[in-house]
PDB file of N, CA and C in Angstrom:
ATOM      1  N   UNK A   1      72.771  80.691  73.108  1.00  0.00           N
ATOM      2  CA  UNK A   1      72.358  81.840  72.350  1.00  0.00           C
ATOM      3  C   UNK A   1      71.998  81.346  70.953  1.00  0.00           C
ATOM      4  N   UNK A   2      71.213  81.849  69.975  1.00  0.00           N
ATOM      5  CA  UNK A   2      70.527  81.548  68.958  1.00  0.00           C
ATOM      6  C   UNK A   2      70.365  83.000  68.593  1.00  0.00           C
ATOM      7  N   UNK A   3      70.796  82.647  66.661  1.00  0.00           N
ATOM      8  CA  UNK A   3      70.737  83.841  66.169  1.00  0.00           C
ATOM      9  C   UNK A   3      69.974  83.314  65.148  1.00  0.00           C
ATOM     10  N   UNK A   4      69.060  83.799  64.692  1.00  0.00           N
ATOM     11  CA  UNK A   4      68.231  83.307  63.793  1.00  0.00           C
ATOM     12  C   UNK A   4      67.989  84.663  62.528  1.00  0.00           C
ATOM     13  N   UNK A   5      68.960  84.094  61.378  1.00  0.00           N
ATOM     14  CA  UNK A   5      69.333  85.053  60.152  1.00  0.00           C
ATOM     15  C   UNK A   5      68.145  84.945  59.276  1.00  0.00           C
ATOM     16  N   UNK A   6      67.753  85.906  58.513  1.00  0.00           N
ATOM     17  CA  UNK A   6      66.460  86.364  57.866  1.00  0.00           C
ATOM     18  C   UNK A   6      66.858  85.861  56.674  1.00  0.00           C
ATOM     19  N   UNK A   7      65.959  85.162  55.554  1.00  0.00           N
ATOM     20  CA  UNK A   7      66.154  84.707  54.204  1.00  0.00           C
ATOM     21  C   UNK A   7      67.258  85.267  53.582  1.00  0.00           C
ATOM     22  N   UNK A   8      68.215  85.139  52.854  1.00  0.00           N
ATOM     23  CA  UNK A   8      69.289  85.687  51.624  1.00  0.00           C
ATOM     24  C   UNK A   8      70.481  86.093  52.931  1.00  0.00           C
ATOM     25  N   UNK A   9      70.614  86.531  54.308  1.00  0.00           N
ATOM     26  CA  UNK A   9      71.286  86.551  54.964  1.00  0.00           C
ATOM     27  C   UNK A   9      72.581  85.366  55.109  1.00  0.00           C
ATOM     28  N   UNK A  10      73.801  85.276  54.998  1.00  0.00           N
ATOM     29  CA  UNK A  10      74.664  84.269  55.146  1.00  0.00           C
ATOM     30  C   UNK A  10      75.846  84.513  55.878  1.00  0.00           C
ATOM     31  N   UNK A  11      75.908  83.566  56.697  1.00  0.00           N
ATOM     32  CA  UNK A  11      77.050  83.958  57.709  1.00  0.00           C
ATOM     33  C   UNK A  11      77.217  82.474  58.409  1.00  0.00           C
ATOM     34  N   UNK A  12      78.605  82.019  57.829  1.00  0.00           N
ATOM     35  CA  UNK A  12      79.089  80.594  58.543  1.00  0.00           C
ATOM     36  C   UNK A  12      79.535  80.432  60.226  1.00  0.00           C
ATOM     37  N   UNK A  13      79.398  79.456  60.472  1.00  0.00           N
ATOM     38  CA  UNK A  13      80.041  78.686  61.892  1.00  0.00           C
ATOM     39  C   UNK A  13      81.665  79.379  61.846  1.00  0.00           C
ATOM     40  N   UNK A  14      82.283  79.331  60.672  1.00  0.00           N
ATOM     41  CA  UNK A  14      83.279  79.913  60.585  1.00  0.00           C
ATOM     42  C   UNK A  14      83.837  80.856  60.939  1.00  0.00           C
ATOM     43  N   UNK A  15      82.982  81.797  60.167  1.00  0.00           N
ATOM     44  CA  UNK A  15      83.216  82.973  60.438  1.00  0.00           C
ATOM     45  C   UNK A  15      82.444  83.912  61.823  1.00  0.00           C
ATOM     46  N   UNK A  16      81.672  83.190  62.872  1.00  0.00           N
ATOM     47  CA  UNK A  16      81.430  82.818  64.174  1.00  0.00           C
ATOM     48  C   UNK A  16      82.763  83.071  64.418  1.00  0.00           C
ATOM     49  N   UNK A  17      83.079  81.726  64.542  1.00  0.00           N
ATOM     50  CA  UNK A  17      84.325  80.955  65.710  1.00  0.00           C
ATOM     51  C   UNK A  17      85.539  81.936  64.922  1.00  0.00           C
ATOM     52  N   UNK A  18      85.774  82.648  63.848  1.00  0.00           N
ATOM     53  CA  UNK A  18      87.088  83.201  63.582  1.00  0.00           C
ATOM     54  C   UNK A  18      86.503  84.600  64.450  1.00  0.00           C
ATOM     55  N   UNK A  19      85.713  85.567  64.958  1.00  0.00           N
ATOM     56  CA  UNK A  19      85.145  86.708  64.994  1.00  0.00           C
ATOM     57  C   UNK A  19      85.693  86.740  66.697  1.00  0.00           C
ATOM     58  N   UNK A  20      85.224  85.565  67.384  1.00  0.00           N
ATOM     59  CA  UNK A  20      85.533  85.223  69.061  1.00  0.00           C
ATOM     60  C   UNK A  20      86.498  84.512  69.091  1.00  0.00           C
ATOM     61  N   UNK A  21      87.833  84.252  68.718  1.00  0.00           N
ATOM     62  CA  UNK A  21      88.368  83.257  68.808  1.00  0.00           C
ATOM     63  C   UNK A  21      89.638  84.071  69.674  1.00  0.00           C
ATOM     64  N   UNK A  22      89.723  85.527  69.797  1.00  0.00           N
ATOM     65  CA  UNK A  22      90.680  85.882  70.229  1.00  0.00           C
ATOM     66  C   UNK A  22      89.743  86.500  71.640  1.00  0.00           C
ATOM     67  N   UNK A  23      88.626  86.204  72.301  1.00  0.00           N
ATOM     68  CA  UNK A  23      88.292  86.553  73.358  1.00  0.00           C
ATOM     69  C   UNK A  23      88.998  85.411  74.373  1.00  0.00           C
ATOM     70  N   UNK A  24      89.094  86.139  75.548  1.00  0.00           N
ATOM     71  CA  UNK A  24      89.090  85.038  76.880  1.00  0.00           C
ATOM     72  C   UNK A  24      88.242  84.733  77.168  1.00  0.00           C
ATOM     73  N   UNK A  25      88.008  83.646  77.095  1.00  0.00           N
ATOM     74  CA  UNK A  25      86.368  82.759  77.463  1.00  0.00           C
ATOM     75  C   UNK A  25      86.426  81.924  78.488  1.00  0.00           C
ATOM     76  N   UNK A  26      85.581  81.468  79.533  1.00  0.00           N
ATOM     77  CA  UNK A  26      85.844  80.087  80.423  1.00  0.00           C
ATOM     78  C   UNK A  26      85.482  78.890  80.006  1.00  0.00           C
ATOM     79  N   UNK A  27      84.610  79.243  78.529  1.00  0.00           N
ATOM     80  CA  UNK A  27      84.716  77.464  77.992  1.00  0.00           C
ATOM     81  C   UNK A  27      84.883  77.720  76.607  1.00  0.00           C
ATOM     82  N   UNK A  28      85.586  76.785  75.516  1.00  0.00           N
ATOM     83  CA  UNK A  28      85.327  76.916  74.786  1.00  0.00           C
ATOM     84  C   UNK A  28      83.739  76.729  73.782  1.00  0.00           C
ATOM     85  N   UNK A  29      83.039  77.759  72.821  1.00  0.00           N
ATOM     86  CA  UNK A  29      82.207  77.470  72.940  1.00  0.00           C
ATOM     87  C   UNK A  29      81.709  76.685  71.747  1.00  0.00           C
ATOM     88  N   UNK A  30      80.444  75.789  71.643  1.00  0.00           N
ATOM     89  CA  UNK A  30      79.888  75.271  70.375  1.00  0.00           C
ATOM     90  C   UNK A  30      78.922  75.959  69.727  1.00  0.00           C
ATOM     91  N   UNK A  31      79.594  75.962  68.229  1.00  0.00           N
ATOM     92  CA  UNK A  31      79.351  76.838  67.276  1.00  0.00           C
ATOM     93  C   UNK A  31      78.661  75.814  66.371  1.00  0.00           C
ATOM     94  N   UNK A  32      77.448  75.636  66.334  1.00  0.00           N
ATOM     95  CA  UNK A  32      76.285  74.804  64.893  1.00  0.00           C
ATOM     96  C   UNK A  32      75.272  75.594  64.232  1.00  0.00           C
ATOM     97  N   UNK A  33      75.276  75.379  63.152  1.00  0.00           N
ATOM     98  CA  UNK A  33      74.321  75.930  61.745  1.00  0.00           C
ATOM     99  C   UNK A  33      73.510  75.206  61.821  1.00  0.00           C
ATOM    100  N   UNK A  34      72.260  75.704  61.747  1.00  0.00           N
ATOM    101  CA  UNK A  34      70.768  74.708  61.735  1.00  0.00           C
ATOM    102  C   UNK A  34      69.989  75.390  60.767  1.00  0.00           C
ATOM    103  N   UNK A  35      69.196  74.449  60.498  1.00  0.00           N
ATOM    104  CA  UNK A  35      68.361  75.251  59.516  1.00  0.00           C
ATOM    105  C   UNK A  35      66.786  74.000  59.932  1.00  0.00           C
ATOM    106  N   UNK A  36      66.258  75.307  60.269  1.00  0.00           N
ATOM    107  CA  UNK A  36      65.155  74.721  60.711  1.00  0.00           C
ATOM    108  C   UNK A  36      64.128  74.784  59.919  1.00  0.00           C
ATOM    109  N   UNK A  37      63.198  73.692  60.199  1.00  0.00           N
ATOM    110  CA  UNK A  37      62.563  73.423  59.253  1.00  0.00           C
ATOM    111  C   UNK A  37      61.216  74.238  59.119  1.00  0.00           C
ATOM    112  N   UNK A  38      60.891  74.992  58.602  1.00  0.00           N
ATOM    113  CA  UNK A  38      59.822  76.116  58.418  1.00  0.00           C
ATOM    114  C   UNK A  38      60.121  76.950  57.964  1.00  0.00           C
ATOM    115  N   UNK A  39      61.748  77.348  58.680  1.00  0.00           N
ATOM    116  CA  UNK A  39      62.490  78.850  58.842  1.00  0.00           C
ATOM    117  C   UNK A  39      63.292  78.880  57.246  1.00  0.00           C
ATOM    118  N   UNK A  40      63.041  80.310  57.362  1.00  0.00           N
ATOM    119  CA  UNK A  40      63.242  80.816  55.856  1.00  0.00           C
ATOM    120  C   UNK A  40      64.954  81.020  55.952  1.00  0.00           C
ATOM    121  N   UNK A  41      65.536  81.554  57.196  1.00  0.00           N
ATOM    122  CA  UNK A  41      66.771  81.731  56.840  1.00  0.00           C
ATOM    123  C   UNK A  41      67.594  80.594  57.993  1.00  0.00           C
ATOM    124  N   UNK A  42      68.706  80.682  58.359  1.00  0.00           N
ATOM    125  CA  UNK A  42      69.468  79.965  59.202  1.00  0.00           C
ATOM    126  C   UNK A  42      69.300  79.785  60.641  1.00  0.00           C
ATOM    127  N   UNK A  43      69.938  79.218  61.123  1.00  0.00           N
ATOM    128  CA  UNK A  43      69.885  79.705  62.608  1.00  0.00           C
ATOM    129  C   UNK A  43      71.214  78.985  63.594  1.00  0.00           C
ATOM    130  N   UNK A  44      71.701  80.277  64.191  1.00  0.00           N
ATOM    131  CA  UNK A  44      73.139  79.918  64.374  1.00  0.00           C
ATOM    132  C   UNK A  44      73.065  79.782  65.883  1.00  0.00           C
ATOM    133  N   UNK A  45      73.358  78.878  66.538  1.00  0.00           N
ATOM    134  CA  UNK A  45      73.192  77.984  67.585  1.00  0.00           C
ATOM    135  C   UNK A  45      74.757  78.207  67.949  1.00  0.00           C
ATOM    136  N   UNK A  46      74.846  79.495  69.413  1.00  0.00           N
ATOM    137  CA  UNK A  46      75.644  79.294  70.889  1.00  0.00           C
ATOM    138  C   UNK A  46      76.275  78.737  71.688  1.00  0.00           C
ATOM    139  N   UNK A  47      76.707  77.739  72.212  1.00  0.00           N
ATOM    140  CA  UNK A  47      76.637  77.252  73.187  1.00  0.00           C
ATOM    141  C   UNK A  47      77.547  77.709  74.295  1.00  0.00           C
ATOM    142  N   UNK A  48      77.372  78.529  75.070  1.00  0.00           N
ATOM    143  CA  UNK A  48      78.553  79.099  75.658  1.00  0.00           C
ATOM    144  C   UNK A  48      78.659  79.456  77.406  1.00  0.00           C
ATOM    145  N   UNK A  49      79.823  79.344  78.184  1.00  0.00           N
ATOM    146  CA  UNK A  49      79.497  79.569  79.407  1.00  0.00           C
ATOM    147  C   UNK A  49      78.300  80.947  79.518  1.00  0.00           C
ATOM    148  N   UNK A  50      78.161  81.135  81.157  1.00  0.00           N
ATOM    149  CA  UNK A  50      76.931  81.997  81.286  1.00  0.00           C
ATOM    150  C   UNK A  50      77.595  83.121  80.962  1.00  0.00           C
ATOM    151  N   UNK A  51      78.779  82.985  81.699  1.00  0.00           N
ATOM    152  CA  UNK A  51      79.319  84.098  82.381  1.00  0.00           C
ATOM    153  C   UNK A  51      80.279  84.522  80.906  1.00  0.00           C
ATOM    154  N   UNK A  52      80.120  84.365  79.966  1.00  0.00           N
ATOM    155  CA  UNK A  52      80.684  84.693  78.297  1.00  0.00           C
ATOM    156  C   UNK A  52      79.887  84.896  77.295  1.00  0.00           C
ATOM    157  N   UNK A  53      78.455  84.515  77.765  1.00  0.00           N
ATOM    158  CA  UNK A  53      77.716  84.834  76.743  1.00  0.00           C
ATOM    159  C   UNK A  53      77.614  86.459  76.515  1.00  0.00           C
ATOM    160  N   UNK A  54      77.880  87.213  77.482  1.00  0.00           N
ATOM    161  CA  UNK A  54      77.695  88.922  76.978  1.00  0.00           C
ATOM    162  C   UNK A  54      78.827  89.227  75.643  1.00  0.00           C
ATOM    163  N   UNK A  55      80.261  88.866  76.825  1.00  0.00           N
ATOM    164  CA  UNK A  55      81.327  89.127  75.505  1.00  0.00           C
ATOM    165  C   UNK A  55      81.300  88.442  74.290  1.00  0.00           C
ATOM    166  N   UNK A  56      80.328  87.577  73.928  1.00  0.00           N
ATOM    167  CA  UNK A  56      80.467  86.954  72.489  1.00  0.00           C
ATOM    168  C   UNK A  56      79.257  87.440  71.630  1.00  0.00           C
ATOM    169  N   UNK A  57      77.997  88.073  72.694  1.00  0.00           N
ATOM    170  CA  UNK A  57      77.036  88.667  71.864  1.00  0.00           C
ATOM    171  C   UNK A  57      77.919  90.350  71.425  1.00  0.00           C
ATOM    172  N   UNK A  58      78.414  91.037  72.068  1.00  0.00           N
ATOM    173  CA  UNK A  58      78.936  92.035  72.097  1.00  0.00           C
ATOM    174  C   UNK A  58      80.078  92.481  70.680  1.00  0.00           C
ATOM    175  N   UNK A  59      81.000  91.206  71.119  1.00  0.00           N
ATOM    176  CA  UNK A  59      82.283  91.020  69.991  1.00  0.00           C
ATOM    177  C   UNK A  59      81.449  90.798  68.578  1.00  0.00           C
ATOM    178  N   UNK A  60      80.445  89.874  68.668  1.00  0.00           N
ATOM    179  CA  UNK A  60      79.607  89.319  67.056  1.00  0.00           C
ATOM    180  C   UNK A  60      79.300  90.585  66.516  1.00  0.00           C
ATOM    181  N   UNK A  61      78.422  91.411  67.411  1.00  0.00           N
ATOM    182  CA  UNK A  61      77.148  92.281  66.739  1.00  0.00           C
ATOM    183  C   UNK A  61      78.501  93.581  66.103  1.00  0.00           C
ATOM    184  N   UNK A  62      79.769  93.645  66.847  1.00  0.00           N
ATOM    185  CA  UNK A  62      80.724  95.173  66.161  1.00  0.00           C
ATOM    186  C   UNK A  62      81.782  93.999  65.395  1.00  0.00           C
ATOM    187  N   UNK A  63      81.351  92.562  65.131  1.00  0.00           N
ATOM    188  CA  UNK A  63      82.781  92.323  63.592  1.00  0.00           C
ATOM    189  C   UNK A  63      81.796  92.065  62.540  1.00  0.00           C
ATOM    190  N   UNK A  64      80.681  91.537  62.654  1.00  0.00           N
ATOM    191  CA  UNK A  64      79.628  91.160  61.807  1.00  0.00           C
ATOM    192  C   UNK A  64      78.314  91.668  61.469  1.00  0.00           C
ATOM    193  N   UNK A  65      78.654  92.543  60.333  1.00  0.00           N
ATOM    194  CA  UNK A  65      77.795  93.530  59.622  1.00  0.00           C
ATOM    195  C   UNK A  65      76.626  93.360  60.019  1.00  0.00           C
ATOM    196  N   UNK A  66      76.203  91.789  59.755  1.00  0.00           N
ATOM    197  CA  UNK A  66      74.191  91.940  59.451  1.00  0.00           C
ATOM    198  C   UNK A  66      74.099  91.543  60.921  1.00  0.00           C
ATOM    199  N   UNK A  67      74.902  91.190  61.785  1.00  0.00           N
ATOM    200  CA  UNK A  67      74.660  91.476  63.576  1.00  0.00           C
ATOM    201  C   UNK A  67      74.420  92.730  64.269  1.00  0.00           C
ATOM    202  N   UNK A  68      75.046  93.984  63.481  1.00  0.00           N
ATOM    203  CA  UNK A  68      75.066  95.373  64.210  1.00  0.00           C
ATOM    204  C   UNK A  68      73.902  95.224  64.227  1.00  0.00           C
ATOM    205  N   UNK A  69      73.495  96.671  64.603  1.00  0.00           N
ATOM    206  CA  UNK A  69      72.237  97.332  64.832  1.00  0.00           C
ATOM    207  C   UNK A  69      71.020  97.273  64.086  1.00  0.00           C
ATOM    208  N   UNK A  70      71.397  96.746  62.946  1.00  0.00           N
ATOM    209  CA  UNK A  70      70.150  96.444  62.080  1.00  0.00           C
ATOM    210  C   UNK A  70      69.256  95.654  62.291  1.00  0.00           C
ATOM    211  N   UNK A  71      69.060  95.083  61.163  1.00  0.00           N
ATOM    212  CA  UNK A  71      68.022  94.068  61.161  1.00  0.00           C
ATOM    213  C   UNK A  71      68.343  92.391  61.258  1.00  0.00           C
ATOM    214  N   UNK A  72      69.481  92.307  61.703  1.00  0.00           N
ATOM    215  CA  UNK A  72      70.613  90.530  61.184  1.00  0.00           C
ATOM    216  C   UNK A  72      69.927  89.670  62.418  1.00  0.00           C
ATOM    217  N   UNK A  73      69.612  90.413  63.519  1.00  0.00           N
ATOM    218  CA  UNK A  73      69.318  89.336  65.019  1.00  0.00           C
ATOM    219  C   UNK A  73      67.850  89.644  65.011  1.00  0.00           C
ATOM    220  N   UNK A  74      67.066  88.341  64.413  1.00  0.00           N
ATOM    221  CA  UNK A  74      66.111  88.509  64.644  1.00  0.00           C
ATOM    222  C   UNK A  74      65.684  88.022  66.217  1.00  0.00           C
ATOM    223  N   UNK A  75      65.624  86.988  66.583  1.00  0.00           N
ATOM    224  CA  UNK A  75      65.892  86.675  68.096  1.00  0.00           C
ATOM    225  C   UNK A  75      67.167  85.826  68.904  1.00  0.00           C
ATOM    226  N   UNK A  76      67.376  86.483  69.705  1.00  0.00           N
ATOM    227  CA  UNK A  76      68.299  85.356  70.556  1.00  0.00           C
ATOM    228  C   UNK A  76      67.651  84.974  71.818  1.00  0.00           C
ATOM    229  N   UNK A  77      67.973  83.846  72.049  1.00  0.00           N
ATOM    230  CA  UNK A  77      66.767  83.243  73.208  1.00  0.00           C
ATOM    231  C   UNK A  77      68.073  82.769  74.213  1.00  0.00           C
ATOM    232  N   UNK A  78      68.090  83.479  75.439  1.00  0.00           N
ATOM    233  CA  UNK A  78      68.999  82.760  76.687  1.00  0.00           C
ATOM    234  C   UNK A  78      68.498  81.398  76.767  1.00  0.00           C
ATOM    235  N   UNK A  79      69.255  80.803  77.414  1.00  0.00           N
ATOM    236  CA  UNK A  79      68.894  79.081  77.723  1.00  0.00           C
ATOM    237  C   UNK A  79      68.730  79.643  79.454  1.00  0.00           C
ATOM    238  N   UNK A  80      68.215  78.463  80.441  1.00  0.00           N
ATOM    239  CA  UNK A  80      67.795  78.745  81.502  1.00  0.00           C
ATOM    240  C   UNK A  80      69.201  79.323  82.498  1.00  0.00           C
ATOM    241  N   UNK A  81      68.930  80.270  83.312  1.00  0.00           N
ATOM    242  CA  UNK A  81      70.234  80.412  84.142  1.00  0.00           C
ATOM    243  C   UNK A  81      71.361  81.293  83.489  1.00  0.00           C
ATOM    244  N   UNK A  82      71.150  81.970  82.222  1.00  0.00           N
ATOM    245  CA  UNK A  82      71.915  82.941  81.703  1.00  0.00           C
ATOM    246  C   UNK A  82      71.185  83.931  81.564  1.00  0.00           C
ATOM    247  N   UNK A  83      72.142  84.972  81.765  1.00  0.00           N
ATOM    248  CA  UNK A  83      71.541  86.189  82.004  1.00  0.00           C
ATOM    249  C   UNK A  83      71.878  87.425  81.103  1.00  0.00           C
ATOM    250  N   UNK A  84      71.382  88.256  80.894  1.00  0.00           N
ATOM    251  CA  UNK A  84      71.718  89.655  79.905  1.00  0.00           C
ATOM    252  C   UNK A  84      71.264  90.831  80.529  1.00  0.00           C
ATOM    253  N   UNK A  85      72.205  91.826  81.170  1.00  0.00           N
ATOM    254  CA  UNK A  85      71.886  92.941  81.645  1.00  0.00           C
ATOM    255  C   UNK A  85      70.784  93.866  80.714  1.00  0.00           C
ATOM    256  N   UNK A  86      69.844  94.678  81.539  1.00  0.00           N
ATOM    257  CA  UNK A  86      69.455  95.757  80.307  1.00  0.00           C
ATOM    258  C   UNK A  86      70.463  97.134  80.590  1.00  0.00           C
ATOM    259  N   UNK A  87      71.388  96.661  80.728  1.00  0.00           N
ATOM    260  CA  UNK A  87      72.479  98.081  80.279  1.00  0.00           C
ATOM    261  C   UNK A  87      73.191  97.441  79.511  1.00  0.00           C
ATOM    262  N   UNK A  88      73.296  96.252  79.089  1.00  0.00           N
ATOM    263  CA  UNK A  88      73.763  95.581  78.285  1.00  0.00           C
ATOM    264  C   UNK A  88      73.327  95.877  77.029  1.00  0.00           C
ATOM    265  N   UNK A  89      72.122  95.448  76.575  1.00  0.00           N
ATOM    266  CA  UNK A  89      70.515  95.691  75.980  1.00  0.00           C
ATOM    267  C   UNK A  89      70.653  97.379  75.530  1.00  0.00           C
ATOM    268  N   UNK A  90      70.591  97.896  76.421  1.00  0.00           N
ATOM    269  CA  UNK A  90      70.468  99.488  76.273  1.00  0.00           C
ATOM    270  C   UNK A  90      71.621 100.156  75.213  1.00  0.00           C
ATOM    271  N   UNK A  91      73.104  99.399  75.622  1.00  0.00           N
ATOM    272  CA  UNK A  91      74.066 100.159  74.801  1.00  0.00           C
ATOM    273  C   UNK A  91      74.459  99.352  73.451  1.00  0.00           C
ATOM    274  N   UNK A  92      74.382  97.951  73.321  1.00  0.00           N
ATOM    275  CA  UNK A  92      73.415  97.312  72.028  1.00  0.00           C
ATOM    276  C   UNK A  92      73.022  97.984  71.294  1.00  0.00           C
ATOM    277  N   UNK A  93      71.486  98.596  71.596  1.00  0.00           N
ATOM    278  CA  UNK A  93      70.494  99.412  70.913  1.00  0.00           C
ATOM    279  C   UNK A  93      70.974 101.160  71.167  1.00  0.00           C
ATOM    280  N   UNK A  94      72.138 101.418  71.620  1.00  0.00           N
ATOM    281  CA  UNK A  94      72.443 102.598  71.319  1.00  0.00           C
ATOM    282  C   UNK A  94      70.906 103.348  72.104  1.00  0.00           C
ATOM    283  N   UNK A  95      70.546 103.081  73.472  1.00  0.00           N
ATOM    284  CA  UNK A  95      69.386 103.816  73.882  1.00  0.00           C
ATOM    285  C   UNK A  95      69.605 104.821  74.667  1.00  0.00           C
TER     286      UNK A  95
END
């Protein structure tokens, strides 16, 4: 999963891994800060079983303000073989 934060946006690896740290997970996951080169703001790099990536997008977006509903996730990109319900998607976006 990849969260890619918009210019003046700030939010550490830290405070990631303190937000999920009390979920049950089947792997522990890797948490890296990138900053790519073009990109105006950060980009916070996932690495997590398939089958955990819902509960850690879920837990992020209701402890971490600029994750809710706003404007904080500009994209997250699945890696191959993970999956995201759209009822997942749907109650996310409150649809």
């Amino acid at each position: 999963m990849n969260i890619q934060l918009k210019e003046g946006q700030e939010l550490s690896g830290a405070t990631v891994k303190e937000s999920i740290e009390d979920l049950p997970l089947e792997k522990d996951p890797t948490i890296q800060l990138e900053q790519p080169v073009g990109a105006k703001g950060d980009l916070i790099s996932i690495k997590c079983a398939t089958n955990d990536l819902e509960k850690i997008e879920t837990k992020l977006r209701t402890d971490i303000e600029i994750l809710g509903l706003g404007e904080g996730i500009v994209n997250i990109q699945l890696k191959e073989g993970q999956e995201l319900s759209e009822a997942t998607v749907n109650k996310a976006l409150a649809i």
